[in-house]
C-alpha atoms as a PDB file:
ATOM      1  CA  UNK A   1     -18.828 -15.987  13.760  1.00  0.00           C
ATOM      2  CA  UNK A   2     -20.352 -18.848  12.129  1.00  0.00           C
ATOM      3  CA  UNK A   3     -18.821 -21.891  10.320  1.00  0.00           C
ATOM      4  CA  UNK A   4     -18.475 -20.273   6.890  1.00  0.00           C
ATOM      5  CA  UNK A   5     -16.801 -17.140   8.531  1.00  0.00           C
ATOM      6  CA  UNK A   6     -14.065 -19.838  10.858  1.00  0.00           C
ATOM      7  CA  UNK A   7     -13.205 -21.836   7.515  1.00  0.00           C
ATOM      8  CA  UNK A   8     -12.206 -18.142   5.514  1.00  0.00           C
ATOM      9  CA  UNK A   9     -10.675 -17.004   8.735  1.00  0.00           C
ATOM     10  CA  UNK A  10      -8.229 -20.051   8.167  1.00  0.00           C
ATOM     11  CA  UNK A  11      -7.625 -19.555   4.186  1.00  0.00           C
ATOM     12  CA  UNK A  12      -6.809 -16.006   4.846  1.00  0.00           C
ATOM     13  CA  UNK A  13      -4.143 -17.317   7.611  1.00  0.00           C
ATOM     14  CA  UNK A  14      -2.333 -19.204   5.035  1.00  0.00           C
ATOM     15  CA  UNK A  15      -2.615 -16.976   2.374  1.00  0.00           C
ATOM     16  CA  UNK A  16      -0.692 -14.678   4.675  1.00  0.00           C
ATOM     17  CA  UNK A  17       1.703 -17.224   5.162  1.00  0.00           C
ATOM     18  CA  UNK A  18       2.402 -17.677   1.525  1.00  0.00           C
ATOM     19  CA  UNK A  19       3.017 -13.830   1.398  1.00  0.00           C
ATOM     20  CA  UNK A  20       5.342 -13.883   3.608  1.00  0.00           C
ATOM     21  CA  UNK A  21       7.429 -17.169   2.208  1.00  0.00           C
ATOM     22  CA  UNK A  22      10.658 -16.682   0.541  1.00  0.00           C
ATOM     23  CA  UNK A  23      10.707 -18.175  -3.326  1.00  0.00           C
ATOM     24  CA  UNK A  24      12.581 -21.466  -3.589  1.00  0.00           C
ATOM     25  CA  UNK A  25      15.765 -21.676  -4.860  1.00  0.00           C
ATOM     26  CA  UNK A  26      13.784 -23.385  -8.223  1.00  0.00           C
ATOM     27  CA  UNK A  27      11.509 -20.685  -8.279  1.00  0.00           C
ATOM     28  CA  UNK A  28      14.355 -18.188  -8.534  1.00  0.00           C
ATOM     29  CA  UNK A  29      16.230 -20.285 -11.344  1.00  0.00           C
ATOM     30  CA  UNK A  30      12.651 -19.724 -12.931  1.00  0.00           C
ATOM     31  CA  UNK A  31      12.713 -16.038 -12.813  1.00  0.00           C
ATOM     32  CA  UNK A  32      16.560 -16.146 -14.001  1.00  0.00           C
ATOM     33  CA  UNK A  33      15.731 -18.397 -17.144  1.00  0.00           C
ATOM     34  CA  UNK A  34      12.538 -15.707 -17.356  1.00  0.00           C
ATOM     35  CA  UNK A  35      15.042 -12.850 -17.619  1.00  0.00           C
ATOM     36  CA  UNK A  36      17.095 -14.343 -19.627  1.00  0.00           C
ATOM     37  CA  UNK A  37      13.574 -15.128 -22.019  1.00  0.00           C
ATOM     38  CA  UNK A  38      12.951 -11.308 -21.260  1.00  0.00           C
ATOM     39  CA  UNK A  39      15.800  -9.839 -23.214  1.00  0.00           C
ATOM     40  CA  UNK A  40      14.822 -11.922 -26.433  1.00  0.00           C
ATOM     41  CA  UNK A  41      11.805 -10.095 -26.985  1.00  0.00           C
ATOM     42  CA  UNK A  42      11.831  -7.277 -29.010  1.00  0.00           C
ATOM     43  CA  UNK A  43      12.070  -3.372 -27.447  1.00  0.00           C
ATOM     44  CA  UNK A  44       8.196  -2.748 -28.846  1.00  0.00           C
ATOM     45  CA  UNK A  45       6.775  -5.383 -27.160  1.00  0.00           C
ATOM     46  CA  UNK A  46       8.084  -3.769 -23.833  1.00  0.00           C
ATOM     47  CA  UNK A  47       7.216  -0.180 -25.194  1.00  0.00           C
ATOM     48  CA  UNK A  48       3.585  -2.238 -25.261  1.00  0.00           C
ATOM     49  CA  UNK A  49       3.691  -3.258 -22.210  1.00  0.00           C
ATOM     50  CA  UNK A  50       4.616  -0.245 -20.228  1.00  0.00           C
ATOM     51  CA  UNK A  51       2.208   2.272 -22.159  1.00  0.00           C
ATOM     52  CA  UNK A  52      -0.471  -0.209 -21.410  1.00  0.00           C
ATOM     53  CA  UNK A  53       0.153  -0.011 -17.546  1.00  0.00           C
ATOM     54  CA  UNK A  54       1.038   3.502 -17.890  1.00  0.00           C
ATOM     55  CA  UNK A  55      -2.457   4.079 -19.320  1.00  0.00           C
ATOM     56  CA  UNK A  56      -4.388   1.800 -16.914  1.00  0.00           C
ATOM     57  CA  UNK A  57      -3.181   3.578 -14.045  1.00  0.00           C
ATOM     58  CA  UNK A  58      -4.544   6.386 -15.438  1.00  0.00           C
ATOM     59  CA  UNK A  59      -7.590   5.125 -16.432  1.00  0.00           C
ATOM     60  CA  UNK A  60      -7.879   3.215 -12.898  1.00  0.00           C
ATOM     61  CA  UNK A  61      -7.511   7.333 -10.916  1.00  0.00           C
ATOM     62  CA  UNK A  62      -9.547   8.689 -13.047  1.00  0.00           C
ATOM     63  CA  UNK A  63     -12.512   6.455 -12.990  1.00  0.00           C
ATOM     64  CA  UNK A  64     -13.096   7.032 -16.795  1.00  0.00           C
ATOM     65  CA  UNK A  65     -12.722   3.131 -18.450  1.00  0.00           C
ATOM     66  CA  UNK A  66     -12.888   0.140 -15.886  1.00  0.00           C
ATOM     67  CA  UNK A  67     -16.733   0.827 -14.486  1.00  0.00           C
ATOM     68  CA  UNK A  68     -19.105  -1.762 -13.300  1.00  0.00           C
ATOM     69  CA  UNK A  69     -23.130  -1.971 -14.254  1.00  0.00           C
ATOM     70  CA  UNK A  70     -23.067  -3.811 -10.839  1.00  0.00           C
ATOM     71  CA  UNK A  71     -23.334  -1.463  -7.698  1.00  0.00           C
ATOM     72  CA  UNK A  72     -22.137  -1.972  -3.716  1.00  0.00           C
ATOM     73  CA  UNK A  73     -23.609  -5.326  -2.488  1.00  0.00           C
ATOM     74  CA  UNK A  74     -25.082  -4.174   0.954  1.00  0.00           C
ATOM     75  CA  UNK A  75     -27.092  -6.079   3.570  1.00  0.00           C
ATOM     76  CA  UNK A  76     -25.302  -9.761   2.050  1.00  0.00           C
ATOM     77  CA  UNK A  77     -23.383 -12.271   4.238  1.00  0.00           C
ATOM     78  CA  UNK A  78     -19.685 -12.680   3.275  1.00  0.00           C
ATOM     79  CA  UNK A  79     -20.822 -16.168   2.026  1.00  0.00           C
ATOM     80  CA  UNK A  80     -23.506 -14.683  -0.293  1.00  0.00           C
ATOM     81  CA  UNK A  81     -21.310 -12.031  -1.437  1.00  0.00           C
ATOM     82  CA  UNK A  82     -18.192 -14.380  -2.068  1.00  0.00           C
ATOM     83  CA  UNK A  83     -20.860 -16.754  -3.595  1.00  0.00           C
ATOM     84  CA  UNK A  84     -21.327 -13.699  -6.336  1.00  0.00           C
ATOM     85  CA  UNK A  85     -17.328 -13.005  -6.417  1.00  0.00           C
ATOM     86  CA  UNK A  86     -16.657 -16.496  -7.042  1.00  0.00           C
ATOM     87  CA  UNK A  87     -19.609 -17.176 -10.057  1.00  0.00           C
ATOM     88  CA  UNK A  88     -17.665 -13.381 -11.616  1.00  0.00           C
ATOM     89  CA  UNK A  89     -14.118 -15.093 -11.331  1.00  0.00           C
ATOM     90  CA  UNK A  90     -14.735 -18.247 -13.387  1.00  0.00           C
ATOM     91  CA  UNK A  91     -16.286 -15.998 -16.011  1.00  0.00           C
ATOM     92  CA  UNK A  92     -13.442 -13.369 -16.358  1.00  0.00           C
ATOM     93  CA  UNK A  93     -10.900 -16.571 -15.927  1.00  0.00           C
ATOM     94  CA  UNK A  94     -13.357 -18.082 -19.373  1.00  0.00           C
ATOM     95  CA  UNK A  95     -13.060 -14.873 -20.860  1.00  0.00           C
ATOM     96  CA  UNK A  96      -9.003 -13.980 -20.212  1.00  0.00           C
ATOM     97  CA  UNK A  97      -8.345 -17.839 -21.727  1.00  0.00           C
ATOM     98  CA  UNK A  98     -10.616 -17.636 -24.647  1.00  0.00           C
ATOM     99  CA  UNK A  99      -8.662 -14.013 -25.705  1.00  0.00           C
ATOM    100  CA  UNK A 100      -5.501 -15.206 -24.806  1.00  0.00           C
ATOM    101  CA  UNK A 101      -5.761 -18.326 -26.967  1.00  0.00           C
ATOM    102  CA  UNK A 102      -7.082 -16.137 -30.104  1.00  0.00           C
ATOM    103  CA  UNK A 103      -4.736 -13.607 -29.600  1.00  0.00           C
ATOM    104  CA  UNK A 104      -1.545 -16.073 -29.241  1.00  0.00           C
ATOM    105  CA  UNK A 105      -2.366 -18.101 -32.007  1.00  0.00           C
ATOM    106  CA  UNK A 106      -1.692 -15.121 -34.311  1.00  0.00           C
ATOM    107  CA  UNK A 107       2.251 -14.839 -33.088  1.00  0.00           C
ATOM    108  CA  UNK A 108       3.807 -11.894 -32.022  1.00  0.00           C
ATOM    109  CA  UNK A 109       2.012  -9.491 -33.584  1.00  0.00           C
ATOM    110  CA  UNK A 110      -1.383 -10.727 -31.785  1.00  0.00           C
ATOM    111  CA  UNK A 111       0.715 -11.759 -28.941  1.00  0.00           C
ATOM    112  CA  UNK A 112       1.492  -8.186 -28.527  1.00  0.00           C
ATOM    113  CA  UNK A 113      -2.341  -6.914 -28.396  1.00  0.00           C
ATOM    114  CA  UNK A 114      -2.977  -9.614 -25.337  1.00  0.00           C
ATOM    115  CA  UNK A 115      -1.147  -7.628 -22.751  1.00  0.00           C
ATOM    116  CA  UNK A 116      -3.672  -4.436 -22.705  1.00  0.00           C
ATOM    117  CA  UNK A 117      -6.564  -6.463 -24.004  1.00  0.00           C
ATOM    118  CA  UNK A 118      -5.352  -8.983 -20.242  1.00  0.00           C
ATOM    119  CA  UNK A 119      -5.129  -5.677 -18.126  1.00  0.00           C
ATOM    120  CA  UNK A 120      -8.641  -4.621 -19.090  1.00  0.00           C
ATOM    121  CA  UNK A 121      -9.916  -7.499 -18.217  1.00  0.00           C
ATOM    122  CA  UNK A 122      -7.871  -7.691 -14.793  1.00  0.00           C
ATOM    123  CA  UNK A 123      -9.304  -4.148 -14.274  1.00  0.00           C
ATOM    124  CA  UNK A 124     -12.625  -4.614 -14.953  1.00  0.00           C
ATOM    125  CA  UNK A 125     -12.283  -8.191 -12.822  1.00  0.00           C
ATOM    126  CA  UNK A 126     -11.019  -6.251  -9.600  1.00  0.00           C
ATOM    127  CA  UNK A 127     -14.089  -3.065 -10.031  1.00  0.00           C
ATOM    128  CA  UNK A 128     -16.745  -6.074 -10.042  1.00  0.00           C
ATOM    129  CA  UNK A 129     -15.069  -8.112  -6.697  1.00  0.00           C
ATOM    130  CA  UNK A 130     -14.809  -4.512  -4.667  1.00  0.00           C
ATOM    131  CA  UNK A 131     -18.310  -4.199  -6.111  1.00  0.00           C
ATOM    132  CA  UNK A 132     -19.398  -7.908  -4.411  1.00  0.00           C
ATOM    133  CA  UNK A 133     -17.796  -7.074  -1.071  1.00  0.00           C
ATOM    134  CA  UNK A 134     -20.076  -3.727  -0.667  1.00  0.00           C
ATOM    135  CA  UNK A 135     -17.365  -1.176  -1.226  1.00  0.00           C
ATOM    136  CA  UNK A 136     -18.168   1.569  -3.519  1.00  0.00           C
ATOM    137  CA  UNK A 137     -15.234   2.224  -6.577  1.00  0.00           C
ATOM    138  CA  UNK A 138     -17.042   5.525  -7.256  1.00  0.00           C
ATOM    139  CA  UNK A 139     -14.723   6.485  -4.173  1.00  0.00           C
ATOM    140  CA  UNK A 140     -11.559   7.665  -5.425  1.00  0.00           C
ATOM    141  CA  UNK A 141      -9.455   5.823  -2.383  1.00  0.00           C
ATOM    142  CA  UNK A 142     -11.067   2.418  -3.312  1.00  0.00           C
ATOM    143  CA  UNK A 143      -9.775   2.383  -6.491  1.00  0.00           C
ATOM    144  CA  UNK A 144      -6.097   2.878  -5.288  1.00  0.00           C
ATOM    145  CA  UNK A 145      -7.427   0.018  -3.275  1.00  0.00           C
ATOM    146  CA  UNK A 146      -7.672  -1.681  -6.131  1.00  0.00           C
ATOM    147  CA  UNK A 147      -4.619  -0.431  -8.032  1.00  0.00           C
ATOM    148  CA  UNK A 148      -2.543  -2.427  -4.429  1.00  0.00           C
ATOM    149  CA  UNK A 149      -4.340  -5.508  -4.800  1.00  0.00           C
ATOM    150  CA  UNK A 150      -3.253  -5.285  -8.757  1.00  0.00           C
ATOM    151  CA  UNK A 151       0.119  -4.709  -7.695  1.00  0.00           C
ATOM    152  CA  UNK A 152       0.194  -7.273  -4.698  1.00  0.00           C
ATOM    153  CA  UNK A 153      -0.705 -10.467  -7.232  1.00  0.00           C
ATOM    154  CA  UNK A 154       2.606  -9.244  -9.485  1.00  0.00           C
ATOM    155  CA  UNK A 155       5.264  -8.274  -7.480  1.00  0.00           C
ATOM    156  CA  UNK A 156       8.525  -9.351  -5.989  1.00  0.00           C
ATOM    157  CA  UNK A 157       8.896 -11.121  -2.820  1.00  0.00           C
ATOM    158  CA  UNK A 158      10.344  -7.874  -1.305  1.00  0.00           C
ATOM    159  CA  UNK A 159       7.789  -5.485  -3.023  1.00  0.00           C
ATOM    160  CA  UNK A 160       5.032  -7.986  -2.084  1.00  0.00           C
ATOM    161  CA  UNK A 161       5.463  -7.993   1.756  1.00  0.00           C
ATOM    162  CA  UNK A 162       5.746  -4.255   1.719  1.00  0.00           C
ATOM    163  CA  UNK A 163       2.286  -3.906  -0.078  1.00  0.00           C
ATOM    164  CA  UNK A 164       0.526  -6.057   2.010  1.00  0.00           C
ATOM    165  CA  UNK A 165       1.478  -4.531   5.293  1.00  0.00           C
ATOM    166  CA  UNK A 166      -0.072  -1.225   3.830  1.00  0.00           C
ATOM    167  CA  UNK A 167      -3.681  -3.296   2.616  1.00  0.00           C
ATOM    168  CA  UNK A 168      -3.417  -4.659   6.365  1.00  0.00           C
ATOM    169  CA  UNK A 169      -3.302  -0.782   7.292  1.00  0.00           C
ATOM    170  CA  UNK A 170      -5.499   0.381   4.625  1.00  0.00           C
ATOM    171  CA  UNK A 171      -6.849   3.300   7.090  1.00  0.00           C
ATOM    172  CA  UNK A 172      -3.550   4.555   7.700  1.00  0.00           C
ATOM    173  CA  UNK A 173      -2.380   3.992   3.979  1.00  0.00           C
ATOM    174  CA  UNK A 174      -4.754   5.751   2.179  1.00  0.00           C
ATOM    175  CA  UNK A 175      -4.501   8.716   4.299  1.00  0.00           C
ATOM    176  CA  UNK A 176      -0.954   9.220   2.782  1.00  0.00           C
ATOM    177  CA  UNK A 177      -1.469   8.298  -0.517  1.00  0.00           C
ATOM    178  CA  UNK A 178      -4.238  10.477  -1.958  1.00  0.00           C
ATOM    179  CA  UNK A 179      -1.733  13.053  -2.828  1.00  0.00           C
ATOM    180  CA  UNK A 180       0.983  11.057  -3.467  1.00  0.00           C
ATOM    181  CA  UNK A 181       2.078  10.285  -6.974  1.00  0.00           C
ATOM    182  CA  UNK A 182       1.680   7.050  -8.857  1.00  0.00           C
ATOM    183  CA  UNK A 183       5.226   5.396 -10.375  1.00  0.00           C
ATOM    184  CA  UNK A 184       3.829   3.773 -13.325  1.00  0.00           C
ATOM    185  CA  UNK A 185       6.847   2.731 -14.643  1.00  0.00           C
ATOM    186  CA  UNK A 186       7.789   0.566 -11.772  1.00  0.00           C
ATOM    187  CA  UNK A 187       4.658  -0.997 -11.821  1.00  0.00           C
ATOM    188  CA  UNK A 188       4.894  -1.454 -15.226  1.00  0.00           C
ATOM    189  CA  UNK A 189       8.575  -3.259 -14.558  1.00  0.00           C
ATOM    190  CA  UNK A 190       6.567  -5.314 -11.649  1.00  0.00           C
ATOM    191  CA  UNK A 191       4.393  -6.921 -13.764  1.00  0.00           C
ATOM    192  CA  UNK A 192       6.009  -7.795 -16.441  1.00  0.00           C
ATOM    193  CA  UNK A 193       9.075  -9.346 -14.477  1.00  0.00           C
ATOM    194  CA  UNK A 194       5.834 -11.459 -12.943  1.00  0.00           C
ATOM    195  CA  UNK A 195       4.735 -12.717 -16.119  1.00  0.00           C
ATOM    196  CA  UNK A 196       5.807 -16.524 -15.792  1.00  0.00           C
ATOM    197  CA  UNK A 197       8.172 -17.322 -18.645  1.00  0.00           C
ATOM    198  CA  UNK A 198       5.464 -19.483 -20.619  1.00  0.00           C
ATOM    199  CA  UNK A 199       3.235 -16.262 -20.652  1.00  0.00           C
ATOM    200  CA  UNK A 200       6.378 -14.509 -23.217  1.00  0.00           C
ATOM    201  CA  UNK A 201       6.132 -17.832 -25.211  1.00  0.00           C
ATOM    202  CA  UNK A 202       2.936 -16.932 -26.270  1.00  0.00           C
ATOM    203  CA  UNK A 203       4.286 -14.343 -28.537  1.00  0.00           C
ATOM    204  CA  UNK A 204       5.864 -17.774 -30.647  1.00  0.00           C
ATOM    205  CA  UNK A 205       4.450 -18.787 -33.545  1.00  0.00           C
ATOM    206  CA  UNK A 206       2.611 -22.576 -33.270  1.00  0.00           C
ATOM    207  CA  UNK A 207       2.767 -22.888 -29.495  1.00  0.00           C
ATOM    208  CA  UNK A 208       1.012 -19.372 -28.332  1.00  0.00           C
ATOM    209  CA  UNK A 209      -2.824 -20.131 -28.206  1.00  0.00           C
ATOM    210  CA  UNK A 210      -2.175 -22.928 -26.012  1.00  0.00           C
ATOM    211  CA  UNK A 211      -0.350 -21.339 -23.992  1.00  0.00           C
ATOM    212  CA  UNK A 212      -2.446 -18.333 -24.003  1.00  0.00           C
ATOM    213  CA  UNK A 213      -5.260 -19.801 -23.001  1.00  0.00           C
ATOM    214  CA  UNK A 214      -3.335 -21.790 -19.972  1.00  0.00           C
ATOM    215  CA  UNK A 215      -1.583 -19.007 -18.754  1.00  0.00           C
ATOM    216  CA  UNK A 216      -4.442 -15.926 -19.343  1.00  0.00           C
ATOM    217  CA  UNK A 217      -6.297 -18.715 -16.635  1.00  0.00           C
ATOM    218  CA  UNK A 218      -3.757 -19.033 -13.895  1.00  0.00           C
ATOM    219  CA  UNK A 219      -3.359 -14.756 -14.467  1.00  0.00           C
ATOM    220  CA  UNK A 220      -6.708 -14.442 -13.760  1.00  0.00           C
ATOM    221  CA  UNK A 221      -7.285 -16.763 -10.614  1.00  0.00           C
ATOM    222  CA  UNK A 222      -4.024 -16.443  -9.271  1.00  0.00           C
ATOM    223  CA  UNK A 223      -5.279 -12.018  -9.467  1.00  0.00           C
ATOM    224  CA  UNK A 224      -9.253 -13.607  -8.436  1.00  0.00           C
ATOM    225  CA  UNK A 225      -7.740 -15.120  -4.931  1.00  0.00           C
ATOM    226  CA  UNK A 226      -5.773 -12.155  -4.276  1.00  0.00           C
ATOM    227  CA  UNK A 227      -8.502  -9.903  -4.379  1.00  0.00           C
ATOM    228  CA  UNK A 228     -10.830 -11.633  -2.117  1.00  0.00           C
ATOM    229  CA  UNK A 229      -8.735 -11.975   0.374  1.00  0.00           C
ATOM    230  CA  UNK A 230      -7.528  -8.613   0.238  1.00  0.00           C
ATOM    231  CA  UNK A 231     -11.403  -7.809   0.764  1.00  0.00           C
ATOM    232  CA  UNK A 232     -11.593 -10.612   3.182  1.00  0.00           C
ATOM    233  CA  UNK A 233      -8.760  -7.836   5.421  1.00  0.00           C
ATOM    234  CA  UNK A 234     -11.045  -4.947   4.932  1.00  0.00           C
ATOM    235  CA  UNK A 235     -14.153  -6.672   6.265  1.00  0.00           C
ATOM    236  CA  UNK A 236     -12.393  -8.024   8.898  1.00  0.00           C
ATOM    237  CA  UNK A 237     -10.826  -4.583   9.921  1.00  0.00           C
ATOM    238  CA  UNK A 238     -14.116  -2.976   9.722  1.00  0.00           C
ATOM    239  CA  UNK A 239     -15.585  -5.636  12.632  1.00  0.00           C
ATOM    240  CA  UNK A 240     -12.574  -5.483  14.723  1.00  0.00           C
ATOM    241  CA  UNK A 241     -12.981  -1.150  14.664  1.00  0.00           C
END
């Protein structure tokens, strides 16, 4: 194991950590005040929302939208391949603020069109970092792969520890879930309850493409880290079998 290798062992150690940590008592008056933000938006904009997930899943399975031009890095070093991952997360993050500041300065309307327009580019974010780490998303099980790292950056505390303990099991997971049946619409509930309450403010008229912009960035990286260190689990599993 060489330097670069000990310092990611150590990040990945208190990434875990964080997974497993309990939201403060202000984080949870967050999420209240969030709910409370939640019910003020109109039924469509849900109805948005959870066809857009309902379709990405879908998509995701079937392998038919979210492709990459860039195939399985092989014979790299994990810091050469994270050097890639890295250089394709600051241009997704570029890209998510740029169309969520366009799209929020138009109100709700255009506030509306950012959520799908956000999960593409989430999508097409996570096919390119499996794609950097060597694994091949041609393979039907990598892209539920990907479909738990999605769902492990938006979930509930609860939700969130149970996902991870299958990604640290991935061998054993996948095994029972290639026949088992997708709930979209709890993802779709998921995510959306994840969306920090400035994200729904970006459907207000004045104050969205700030705020757009700002929080399509933090989406993107806080999605970026999750997914290398989700990869970071598989590599490591793979040395230690």
């Amino acid at each position: 194991m060489n330097e670069y290798e000990r310092m990611i062992r150590k990040e990945l150690q208190a990434w875990e950590k964080k997974i497993y940590r309990r939201n403060t008592l202000a984080s949870r008056y967050v999420k209240s005040f969030q709910t409370k933000v939640n019910e003020k938006i109109p039924a469509k904009i849900h109805q948005v929302i959870t066809s857009s997930m309902k379709q990405m899943v879908k998509a995701v399975l079937l392998g038919s939208e979210y492709t990459t031009k860039q195939a399985p890095l092989i014979n790299a070093s994990l810091e050469e391949r994270e050097e890639l991952v890295r250089e394709k997360l600051q241009a997704y993050k570029r890209t998510a603020s740029i169309e969520g500041a366009g799209t929020g300065a138009g109100g709700l309307l255009l506030g509306a069109v950012d959520f799908p327009l956000l999960l593409t580019i989430k999508m097409k974010l996570l096919f390119d970092v499996a794609s950097g780490y060597g694994f091949n998303v041609k393979e039907y099980s990598e892209r539920l792969y990907i479909l738990h790292l999605f769902q492990l950056a938006y979930s509930s505390d609860k939700k969130r520890i149970e996902i991870y303990e299958k990604i640290k099991k991935w061998e054993e997971t996948k095994a029972l879930l290639l026949h088992e049946e997708i709930d979209w619409y709890s993802w779709q509930q998921d995510y959306r309850d994840h969306i920090d309450f400035v994200k729904l403010f970006q459907l207000m008229p004045g104050i969205g493409a700030v705020i757009g912009a700002v929080a399509n960035y933090k989406l993107l990286e806080e999605l970026g880290q999750t997914a290398m260190n989700g990869y970071r689990i598989r590599i490591n599993n793979r040395r230690n079998t």
